[in-house]
Every structure is written in C-alpha cells, then in structure tokens.
Protein backbone atom coordinates (compact mmCIF):
# COMPACT_ATOMS: atom_id res chain seq x y z
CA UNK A 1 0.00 0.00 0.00
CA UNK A 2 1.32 3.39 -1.13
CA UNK A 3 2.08 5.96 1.67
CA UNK A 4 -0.41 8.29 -0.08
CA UNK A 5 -3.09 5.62 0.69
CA UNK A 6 -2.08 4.87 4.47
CA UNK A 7 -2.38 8.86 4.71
CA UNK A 8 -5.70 9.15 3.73
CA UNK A 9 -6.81 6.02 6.18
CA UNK A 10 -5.65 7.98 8.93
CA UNK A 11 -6.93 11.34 8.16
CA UNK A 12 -10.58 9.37 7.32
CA UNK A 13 -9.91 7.70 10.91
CA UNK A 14 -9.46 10.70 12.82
CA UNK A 15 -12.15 12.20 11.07
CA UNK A 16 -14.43 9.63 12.60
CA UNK A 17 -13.24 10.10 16.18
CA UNK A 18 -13.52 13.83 15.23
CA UNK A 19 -17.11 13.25 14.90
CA UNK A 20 -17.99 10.74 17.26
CA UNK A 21 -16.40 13.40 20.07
CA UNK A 22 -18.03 16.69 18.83
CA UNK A 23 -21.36 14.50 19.11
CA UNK A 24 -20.69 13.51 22.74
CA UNK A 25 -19.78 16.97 23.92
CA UNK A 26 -22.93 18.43 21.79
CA UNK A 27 -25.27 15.73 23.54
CA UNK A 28 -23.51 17.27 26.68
CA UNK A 29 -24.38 20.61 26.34
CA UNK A 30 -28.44 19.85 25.15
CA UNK A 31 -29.27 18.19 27.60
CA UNK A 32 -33.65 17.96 28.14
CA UNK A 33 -34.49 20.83 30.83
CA UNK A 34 -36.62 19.11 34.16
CA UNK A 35 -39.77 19.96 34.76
CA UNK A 36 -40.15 21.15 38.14
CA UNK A 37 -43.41 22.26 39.31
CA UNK A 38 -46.86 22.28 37.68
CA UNK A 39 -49.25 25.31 38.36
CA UNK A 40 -53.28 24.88 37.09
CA UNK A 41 -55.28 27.89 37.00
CA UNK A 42 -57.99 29.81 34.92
CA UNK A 43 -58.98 33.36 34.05
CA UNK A 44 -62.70 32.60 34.79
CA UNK A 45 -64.87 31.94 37.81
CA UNK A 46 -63.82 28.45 39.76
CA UNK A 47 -67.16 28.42 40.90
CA UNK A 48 -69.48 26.72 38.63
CA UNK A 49 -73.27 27.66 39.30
CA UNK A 50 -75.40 25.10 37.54
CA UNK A 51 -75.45 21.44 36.15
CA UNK A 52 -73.76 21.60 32.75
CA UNK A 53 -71.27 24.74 33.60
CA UNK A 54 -67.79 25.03 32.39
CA UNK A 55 -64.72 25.99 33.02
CA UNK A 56 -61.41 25.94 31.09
CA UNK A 57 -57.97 25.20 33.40
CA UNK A 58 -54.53 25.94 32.40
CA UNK A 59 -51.59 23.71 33.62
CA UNK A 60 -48.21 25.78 33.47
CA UNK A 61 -44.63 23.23 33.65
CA UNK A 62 -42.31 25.00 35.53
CA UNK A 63 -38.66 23.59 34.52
CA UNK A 64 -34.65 23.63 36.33
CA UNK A 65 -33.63 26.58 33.61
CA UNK A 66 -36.34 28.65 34.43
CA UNK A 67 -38.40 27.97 31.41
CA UNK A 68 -42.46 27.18 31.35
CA UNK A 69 -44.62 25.75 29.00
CA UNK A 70 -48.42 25.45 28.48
CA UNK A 71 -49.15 21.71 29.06
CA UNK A 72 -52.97 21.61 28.97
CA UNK A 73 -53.11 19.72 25.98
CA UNK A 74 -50.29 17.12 27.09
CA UNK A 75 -50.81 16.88 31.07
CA UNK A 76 -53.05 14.24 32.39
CA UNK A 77 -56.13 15.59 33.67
CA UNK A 78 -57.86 13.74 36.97
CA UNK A 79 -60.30 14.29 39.52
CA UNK A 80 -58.70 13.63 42.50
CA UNK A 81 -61.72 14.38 45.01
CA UNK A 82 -65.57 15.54 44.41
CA UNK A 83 -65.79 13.07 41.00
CA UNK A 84 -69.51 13.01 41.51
CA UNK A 85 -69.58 16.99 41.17
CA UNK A 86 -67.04 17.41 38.03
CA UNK A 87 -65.80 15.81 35.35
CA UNK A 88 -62.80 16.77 33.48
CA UNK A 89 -61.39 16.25 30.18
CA UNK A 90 -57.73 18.33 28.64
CA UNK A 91 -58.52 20.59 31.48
CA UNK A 92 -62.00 21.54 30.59
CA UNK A 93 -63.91 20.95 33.99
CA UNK A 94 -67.54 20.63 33.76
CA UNK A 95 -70.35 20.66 36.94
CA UNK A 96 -71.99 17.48 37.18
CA UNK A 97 -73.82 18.19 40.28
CA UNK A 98 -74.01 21.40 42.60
CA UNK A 99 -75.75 20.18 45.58
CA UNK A 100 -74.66 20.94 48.46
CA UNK A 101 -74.28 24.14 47.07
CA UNK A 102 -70.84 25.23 48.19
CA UNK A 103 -69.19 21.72 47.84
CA UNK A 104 -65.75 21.46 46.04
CA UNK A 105 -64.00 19.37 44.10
CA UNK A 106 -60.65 18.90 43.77
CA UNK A 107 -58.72 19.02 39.86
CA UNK A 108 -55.48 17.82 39.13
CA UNK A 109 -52.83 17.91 36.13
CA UNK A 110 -49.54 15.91 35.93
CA UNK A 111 -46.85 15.28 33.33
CA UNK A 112 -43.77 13.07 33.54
CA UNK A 113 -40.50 14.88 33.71
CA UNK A 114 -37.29 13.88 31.30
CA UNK A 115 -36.03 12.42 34.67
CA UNK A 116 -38.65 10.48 35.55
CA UNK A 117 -40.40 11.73 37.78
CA UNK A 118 -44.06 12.84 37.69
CA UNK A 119 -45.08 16.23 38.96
CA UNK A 120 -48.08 17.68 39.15
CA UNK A 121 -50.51 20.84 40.14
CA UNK A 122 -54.35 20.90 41.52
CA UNK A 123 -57.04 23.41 41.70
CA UNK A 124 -60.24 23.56 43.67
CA UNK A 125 -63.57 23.92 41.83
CA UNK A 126 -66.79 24.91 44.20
CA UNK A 127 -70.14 23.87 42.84
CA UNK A 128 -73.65 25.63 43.49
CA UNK A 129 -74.14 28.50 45.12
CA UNK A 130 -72.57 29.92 48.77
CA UNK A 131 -74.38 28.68 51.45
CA UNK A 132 -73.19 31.36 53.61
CA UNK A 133 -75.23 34.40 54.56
CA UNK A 134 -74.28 37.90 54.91
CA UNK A 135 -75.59 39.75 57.98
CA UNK A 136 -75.30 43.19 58.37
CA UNK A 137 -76.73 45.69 61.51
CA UNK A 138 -77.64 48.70 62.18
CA UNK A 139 -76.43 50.63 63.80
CA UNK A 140 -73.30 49.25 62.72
CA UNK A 141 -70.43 47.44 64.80
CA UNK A 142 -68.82 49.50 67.05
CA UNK A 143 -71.83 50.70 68.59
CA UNK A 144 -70.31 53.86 71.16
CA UNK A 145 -72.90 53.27 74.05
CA UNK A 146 -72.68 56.84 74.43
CA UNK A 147 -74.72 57.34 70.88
CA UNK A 148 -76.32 54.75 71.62
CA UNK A 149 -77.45 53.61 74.78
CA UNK A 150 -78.96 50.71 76.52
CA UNK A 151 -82.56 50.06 74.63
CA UNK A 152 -81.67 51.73 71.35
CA UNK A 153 -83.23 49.25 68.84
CA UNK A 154 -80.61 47.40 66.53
CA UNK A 155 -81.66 45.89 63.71
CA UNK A 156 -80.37 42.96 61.25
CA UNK A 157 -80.83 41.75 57.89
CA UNK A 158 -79.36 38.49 55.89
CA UNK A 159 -78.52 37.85 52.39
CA UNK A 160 -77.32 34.76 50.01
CA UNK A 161 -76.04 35.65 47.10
CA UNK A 162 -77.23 39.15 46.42
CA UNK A 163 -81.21 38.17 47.53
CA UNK A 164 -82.70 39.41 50.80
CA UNK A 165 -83.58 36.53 52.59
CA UNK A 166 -83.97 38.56 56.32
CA UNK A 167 -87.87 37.11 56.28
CA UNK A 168 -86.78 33.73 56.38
CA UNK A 169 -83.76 33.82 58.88
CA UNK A 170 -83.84 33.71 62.29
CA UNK A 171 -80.94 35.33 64.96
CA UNK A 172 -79.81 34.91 67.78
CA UNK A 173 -77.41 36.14 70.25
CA UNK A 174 -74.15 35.32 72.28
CA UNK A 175 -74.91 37.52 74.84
CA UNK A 176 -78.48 38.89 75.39
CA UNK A 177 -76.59 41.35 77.55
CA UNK A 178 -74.87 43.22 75.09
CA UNK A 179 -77.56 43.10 72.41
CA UNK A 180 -80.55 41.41 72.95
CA UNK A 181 -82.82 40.29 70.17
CA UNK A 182 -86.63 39.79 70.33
CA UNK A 183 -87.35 36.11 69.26
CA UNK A 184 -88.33 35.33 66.07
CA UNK A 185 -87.57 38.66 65.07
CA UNK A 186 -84.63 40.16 63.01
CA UNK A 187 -84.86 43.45 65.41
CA UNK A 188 -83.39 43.48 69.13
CA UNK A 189 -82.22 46.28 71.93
CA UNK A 190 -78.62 47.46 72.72
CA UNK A 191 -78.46 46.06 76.02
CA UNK A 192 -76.45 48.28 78.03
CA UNK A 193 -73.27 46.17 78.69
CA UNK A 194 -70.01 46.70 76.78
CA UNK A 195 -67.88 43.42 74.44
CA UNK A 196 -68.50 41.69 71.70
CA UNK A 197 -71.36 39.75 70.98
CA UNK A 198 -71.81 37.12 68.09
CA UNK A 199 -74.76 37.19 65.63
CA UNK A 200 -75.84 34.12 63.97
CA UNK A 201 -78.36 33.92 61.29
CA UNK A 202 -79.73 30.80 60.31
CA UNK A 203 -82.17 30.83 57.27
CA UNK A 204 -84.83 28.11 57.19
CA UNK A 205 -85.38 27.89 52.94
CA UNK A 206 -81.98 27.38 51.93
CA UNK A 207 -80.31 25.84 54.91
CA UNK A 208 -77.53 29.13 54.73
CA UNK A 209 -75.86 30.30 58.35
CA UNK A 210 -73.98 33.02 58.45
CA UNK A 211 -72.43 35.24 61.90
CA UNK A 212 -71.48 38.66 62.60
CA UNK A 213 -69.41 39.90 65.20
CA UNK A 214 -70.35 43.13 67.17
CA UNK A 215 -68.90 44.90 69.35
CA UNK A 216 -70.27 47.39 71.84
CA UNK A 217 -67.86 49.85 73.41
CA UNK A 218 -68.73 52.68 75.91
C-alpha cells in the first residue's frame, strides 16, 4: 500500500473520532431541561353555578432553567376528590352536580418529567351556590354606648347571594346582655353592657348560616 493511501486512512480515521467526540460533547451541552413544578389555573370563575357549567384550566410546567410551557393539551387531567360533582377532560372541567351548594371538588394535572419523575398541580372547583349568609346591623359594629345607649333598637338583615332573605332567617345572640334580640324577630335592643357579641343567622329555605361579630364599646 502506497504511503499516499495509508495517509488518507488515517486522516478518514481521525475524522471519525472527530465526529464521534463533537457529538458527545454536543449531547452534553443539550441536555432535556426538568420539569419542576406544575401550576393549574384559569382566568374565569372556579365556581361553577349550575349542572352543565364550564370551566377551562390551564396547567403551566415549571422547569430547572427557568423555562415554562403550556401543558394543557399534554398533562393528564384527573379528579382527584368531588368526581360526583365534576368531570374533566384536557382541562376543561364541567359541573356534574351542585348540591350541596358550596361543595368542592378537587382538579389535578400531571406530566412526567425527562427524569422520571411525575409532577403535578391541583385546583379547587366549588359547585352551586354559597351557602353562607351575609348579615349586616344597624347601627353598625362599634356601637359607642354613648350614641347609643342601653334600649336603642338594633336591627339585622341576611342575604345569600345578592337576595334578601332577612324574612326567612332567624338570629340569635351570644350575649343577650350586650344586644338582645326579640325572638323570632330580626330586630333586638342594645343592652347596656359593653364586648362583643356574636350574631348568627340561620335561614330556614336554603339551609344558609352566616355570623357577625359586634362589638359594643362605651
């Protein structure tokens, strides 16, 4: 074999190992980021109303080099508690019941990580209505005993959900001697004694309670 051709075997083998190096350092240096943490969330209500609402979720990968990426359409979607209120399918949650109003479910995403691992993200979903009332008084906490002394009537009203439902609610008090209220009424007296006094209101049609803290200085 001519020296010429020896020459060229060599050059063509280093070549090779050339290659095969520069493609080990390159698989080095792009190496598959790790997903880290998984974040759901939406830009609409999580509280879905009636039978048949809807609500789009959003799962967000978090990764080591501080990237993100949408992975709604990728992650897998599960109901992890409340599967007899929601259903969910690429993220798109939708009320199956919403009785007890108030009741919540709980949604989760997850996606496998280039390591191995699976990480994943939840968000809770409440179904129906609140079932908590609103009370308001007046005159409004802090009553100054001094404005208002002992018998100055105090009244209260209840509502669920924006609608007036005072009629059907009935209140009580922690201390009839700080504000006393007439039974079966939603009026009552400023006692006389200075603290704070709890209101609850419990309304009969809807099976909604709701307190109010007042407090009566001198």
């Amino acid at each position: 074999m001519s020296s010429s051709g020896r020459k060229l075997r060599v050059l063509a083998s280093c070549a090779v190992l050339l290659l095969a190096a520069l493609a080990v350092a390159c698989n080095g240096f792009f190496v598959d980021p790790v997903l880290t943490s998984m974040a759901v969330n939406t830009l609409s209500s999580t509280n879905l109303v009636n039978v048949g609402d809807t609500v789009q979720l959003q799962a967000t990968g978090t990764y080591d080099d501080n990237s993100h990426k949408n992975l709604t359409g990728t992650a897998t979607w599960s109901v992890t508690s409340g599967s007899n209120l929601v259903s969910v399918t690429a993220g798109l949650v939708k009320a199956l019941a919403v009785t007890p109003a108030g009741s919540s479910a709980t949604v989760q995403a997850a996606a496998q990580s280039s390591n191995g691992t699976v990480v994943s993200g939840t968000l809770n979903i409440t179904v129906g209505q609140s079932t908590s009332l609103t009370l308001t008084s007046n005159p409004a906490s802090p009553i100054s005993l001094t404005t208002s002394p002992a018998s100055t009537p105090i009244s209260f009203t209840a509502s669920l959900n924006g609608t007036d439902k005072t009629s059907s609610t009935t209140f009580t008090s922690s201390n009839s001697a700080i504000i006393s209220i007439t039974s079966g009424s939603s009026s009552g007296t400023i006692a006389g004694t200075t603290g704070t006094v709890t209101i609850t209101g419990t309304d009969s049609t809807d099976n909604a309670t709701g307190t109010l803290q007042i407090t009566v200085n001198p």
